[in-house]
PDB file of N, CA and C in Angstrom:
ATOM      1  N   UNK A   1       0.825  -1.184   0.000  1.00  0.00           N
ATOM      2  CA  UNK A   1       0.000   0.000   0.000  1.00  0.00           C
ATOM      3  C   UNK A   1       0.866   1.242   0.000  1.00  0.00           C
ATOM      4  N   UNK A   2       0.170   2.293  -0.656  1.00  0.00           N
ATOM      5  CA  UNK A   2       0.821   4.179  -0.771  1.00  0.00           C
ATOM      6  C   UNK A   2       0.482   4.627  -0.147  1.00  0.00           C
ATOM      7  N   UNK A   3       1.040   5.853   0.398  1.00  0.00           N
ATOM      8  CA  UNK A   3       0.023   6.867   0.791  1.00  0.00           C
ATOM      9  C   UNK A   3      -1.396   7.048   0.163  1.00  0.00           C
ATOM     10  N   UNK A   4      -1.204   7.485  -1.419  1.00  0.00           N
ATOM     11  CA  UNK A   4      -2.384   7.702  -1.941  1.00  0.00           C
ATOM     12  C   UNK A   4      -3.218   6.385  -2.613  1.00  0.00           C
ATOM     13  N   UNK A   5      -2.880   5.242  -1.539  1.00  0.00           N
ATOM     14  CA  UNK A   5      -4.122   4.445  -2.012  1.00  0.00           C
ATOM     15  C   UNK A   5      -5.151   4.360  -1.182  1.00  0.00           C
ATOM     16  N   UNK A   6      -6.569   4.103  -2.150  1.00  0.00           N
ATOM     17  CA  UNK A   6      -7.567   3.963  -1.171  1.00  0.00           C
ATOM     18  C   UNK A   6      -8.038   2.265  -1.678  1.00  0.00           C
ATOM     19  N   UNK A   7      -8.335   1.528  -0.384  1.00  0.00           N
ATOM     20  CA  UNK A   7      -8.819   0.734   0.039  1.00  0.00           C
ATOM     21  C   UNK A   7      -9.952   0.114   0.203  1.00  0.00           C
ATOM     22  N   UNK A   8     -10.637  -0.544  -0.562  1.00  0.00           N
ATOM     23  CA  UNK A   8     -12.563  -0.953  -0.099  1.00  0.00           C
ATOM     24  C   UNK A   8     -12.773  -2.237   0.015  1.00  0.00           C
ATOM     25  N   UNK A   9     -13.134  -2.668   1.445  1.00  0.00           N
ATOM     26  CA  UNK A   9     -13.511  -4.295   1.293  1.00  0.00           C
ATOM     27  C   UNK A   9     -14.543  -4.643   0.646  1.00  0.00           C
ATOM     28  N   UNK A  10     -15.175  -5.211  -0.173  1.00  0.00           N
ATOM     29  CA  UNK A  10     -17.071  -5.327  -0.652  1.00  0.00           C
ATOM     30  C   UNK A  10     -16.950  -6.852   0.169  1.00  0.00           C
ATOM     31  N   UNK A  11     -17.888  -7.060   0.704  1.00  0.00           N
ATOM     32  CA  UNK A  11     -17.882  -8.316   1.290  1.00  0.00           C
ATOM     33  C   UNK A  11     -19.387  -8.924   0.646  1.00  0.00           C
ATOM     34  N   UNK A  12     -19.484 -10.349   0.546  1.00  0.00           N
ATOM     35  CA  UNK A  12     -20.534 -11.251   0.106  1.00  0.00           C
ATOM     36  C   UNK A  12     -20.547 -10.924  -1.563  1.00  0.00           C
ATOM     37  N   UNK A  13     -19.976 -10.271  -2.229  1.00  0.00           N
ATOM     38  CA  UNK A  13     -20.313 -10.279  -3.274  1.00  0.00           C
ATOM     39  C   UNK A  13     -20.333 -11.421  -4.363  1.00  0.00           C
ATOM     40  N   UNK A  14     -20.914 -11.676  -5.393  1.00  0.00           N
ATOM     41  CA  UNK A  14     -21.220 -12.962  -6.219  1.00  0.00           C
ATOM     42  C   UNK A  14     -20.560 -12.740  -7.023  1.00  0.00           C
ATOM     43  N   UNK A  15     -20.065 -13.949  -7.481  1.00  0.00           N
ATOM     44  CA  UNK A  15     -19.050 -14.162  -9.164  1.00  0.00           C
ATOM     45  C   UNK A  15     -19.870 -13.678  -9.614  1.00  0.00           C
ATOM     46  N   UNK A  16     -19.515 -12.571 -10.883  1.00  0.00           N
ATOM     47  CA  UNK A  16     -20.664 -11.744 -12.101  1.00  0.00           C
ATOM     48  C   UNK A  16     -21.671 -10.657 -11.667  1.00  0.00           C
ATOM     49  N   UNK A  17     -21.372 -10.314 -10.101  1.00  0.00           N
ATOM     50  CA  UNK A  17     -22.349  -9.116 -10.012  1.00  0.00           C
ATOM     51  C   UNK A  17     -21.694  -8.156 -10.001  1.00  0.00           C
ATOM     52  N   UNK A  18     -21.972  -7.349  -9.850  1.00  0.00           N
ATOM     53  CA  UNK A  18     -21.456  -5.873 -10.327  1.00  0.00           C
ATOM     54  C   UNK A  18     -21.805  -5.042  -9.080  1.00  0.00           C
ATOM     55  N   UNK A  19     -21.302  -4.004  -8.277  1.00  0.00           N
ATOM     56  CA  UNK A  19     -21.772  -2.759  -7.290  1.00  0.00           C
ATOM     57  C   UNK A  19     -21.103  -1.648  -7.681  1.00  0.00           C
ATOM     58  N   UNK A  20     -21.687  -0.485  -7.759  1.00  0.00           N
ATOM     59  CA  UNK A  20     -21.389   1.027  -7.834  1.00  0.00           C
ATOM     60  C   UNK A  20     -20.900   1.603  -6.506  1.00  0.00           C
ATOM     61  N   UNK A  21     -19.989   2.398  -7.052  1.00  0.00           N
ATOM     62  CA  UNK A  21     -19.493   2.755  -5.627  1.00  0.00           C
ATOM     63  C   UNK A  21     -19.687   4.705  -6.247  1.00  0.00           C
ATOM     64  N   UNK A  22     -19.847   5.031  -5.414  1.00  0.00           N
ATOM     65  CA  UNK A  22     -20.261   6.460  -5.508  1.00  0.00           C
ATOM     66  C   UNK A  22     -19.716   7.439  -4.432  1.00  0.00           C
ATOM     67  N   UNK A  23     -18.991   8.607  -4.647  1.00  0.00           N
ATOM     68  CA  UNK A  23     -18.233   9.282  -3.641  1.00  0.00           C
ATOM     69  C   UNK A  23     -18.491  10.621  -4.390  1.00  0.00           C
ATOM     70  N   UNK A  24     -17.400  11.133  -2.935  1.00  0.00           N
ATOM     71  CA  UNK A  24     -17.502  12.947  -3.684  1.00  0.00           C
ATOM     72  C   UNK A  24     -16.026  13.542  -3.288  1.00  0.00           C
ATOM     73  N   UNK A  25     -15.816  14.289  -4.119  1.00  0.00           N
ATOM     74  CA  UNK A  25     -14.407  14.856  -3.379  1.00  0.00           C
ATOM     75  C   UNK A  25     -14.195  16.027  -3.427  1.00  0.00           C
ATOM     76  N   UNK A  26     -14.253  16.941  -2.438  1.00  0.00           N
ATOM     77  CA  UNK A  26     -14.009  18.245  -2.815  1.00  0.00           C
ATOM     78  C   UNK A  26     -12.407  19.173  -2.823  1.00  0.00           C
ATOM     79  N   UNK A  27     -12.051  19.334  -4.264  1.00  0.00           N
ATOM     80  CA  UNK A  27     -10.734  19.496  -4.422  1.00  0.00           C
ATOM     81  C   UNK A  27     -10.545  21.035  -3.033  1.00  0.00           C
ATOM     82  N   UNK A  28      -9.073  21.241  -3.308  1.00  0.00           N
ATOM     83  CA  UNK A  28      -8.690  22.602  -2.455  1.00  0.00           C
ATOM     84  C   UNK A  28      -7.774  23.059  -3.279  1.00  0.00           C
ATOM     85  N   UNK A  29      -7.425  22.424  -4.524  1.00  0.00           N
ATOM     86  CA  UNK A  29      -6.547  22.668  -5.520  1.00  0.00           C
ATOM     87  C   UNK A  29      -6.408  22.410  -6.843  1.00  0.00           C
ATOM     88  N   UNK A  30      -6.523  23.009  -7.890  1.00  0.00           N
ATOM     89  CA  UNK A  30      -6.548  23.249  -9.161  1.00  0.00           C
ATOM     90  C   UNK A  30      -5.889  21.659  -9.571  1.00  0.00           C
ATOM     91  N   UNK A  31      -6.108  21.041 -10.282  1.00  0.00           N
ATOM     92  CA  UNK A  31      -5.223  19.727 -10.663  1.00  0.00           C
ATOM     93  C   UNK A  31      -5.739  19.742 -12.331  1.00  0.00           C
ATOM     94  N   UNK A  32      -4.559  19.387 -13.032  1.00  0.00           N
ATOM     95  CA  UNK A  32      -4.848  18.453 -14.043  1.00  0.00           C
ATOM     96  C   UNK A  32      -4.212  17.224 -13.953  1.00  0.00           C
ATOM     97  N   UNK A  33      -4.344  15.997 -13.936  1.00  0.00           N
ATOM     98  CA  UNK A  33      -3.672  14.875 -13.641  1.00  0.00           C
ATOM     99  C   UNK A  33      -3.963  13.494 -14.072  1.00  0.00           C
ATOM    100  N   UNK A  34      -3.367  12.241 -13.817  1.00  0.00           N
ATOM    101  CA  UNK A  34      -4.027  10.923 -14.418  1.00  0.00           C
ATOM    102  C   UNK A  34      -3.592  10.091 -13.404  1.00  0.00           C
ATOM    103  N   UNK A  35      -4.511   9.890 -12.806  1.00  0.00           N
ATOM    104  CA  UNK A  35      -4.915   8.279 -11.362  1.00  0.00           C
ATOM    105  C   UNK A  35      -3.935   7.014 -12.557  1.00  0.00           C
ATOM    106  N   UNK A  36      -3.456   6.538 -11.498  1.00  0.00           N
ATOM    107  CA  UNK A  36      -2.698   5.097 -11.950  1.00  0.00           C
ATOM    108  C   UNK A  36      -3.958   4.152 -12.037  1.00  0.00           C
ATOM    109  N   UNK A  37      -3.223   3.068 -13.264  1.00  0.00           N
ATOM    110  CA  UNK A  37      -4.219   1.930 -13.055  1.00  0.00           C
ATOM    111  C   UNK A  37      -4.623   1.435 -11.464  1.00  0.00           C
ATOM    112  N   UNK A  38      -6.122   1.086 -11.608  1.00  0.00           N
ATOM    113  CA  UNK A  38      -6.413   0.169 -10.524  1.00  0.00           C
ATOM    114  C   UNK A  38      -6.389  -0.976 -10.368  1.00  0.00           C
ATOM    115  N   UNK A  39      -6.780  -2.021  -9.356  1.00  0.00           N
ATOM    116  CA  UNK A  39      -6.507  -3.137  -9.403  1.00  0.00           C
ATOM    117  C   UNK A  39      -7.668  -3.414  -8.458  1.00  0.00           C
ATOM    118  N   UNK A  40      -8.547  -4.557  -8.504  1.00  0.00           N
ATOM    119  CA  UNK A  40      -9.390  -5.067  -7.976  1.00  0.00           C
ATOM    120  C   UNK A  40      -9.015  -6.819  -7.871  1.00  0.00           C
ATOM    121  N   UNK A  41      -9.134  -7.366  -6.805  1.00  0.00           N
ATOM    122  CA  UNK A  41      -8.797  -8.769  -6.565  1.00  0.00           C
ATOM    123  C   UNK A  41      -9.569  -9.097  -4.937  1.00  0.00           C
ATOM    124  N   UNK A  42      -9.698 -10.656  -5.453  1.00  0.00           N
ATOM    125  CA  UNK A  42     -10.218 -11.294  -4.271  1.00  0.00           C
ATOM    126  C   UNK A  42      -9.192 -11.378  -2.807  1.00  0.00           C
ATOM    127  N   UNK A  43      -9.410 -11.179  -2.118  1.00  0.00           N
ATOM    128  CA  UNK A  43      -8.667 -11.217  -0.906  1.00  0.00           C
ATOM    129  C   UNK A  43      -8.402 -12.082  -0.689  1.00  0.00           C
ATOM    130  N   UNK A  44      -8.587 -12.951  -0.112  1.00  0.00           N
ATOM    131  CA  UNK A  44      -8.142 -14.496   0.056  1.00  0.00           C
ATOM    132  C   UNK A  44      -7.527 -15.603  -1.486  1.00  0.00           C
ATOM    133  N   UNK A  45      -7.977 -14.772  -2.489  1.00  0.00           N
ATOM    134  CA  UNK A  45      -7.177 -15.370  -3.680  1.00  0.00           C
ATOM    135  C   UNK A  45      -7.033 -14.545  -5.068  1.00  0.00           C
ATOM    136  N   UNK A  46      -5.755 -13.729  -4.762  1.00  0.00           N
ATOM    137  CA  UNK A  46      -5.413 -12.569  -5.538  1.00  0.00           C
ATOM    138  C   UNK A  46      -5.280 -12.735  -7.149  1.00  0.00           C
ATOM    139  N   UNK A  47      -5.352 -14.401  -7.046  1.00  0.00           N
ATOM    140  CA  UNK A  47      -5.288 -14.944  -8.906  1.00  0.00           C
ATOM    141  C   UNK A  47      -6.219 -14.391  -9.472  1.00  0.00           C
ATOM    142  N   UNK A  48      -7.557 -13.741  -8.740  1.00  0.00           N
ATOM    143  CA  UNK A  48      -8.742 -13.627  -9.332  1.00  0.00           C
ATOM    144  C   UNK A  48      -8.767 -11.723  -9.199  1.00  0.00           C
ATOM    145  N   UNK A  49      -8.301 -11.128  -9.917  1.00  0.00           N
ATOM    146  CA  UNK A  49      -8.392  -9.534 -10.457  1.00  0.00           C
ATOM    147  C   UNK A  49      -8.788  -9.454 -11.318  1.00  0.00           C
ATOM    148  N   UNK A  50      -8.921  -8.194 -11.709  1.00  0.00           N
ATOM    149  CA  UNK A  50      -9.431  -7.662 -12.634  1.00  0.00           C
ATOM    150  C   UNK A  50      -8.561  -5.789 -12.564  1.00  0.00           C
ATOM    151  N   UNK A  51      -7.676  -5.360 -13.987  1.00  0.00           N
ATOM    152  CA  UNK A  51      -7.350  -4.050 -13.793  1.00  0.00           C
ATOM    153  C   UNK A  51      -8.023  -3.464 -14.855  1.00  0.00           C
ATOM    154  N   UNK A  52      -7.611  -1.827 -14.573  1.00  0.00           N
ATOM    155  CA  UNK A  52      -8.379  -0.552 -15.381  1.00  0.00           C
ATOM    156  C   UNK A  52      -6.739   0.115 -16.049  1.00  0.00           C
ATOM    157  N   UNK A  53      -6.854   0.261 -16.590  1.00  0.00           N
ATOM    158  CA  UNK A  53      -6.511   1.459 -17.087  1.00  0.00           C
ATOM    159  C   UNK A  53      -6.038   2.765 -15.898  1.00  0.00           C
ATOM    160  N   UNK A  54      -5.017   3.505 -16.435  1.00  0.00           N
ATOM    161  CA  UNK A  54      -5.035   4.765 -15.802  1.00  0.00           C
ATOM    162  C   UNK A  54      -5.988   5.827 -16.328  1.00  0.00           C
ATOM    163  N   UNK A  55      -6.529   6.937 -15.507  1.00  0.00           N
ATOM    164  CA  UNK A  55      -7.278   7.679 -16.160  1.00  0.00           C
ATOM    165  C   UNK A  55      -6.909   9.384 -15.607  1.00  0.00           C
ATOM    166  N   UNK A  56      -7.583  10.258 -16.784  1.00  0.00           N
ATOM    167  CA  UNK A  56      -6.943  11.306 -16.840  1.00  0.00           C
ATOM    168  C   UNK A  56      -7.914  12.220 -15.830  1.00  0.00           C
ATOM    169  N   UNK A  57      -8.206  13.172 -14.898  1.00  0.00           N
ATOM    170  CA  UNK A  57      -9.238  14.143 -14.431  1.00  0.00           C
ATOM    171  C   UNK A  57      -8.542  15.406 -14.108  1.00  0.00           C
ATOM    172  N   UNK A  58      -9.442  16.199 -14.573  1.00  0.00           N
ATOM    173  CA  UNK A  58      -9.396  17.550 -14.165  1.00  0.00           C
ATOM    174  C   UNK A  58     -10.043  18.407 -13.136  1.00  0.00           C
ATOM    175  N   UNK A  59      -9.576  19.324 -12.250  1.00  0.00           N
ATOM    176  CA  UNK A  59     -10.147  19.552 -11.345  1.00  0.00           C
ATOM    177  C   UNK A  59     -10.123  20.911 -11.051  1.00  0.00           C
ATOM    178  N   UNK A  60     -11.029  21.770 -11.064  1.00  0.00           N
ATOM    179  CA  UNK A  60     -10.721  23.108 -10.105  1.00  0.00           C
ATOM    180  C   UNK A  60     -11.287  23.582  -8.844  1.00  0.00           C
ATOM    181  N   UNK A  61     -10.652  24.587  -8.183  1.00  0.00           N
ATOM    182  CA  UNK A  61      -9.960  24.221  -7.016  1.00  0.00           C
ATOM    183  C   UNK A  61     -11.689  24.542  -5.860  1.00  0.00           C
ATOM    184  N   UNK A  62     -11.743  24.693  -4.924  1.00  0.00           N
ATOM    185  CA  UNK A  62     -13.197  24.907  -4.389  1.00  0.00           C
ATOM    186  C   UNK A  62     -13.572  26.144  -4.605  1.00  0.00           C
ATOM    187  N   UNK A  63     -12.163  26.917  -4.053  1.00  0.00           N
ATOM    188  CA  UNK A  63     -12.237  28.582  -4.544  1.00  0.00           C
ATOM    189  C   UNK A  63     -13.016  29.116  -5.529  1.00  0.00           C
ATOM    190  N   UNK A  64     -12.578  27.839  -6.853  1.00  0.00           N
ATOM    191  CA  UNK A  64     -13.205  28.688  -7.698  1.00  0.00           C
ATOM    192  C   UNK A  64     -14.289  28.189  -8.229  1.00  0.00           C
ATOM    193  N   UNK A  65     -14.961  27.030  -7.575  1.00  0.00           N
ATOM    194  CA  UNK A  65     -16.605  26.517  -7.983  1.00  0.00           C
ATOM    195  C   UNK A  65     -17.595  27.984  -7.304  1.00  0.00           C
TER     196      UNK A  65
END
């Protein structure tokens, strides 16, 4: 683990279902930037992941919403 990783257990979930995860973040600073790939895997058996892609977001700062 990084500093800037975040962490989510989903527990009970089924081979082939799918859950949304939904958040909010309120910047304090202007960013243009690109999140590293993610990585999703079973805990008890890490053979079973699934990764993304890195992705690009832009952000301005609260100041100026």
């Amino acid at each position: 683990m990084n500093s800037d990783d975040v962490t989510f257990y989903l527990m009970n979930v089924s081979a082939g279902a799918t859950r949304e995860l939904s958040y909010h973040l309120t910047p304090s600073l202007a960013i243009d930037a690109t999140a590293q790939a993610s990585t999703v895997y079973a805990y008890y058996d890490p053979a079973i992941r699934q990764t993304r892609d890195a992705v690009r977001f832009v952000a301005t700062s609260a100041a100026e919403m």
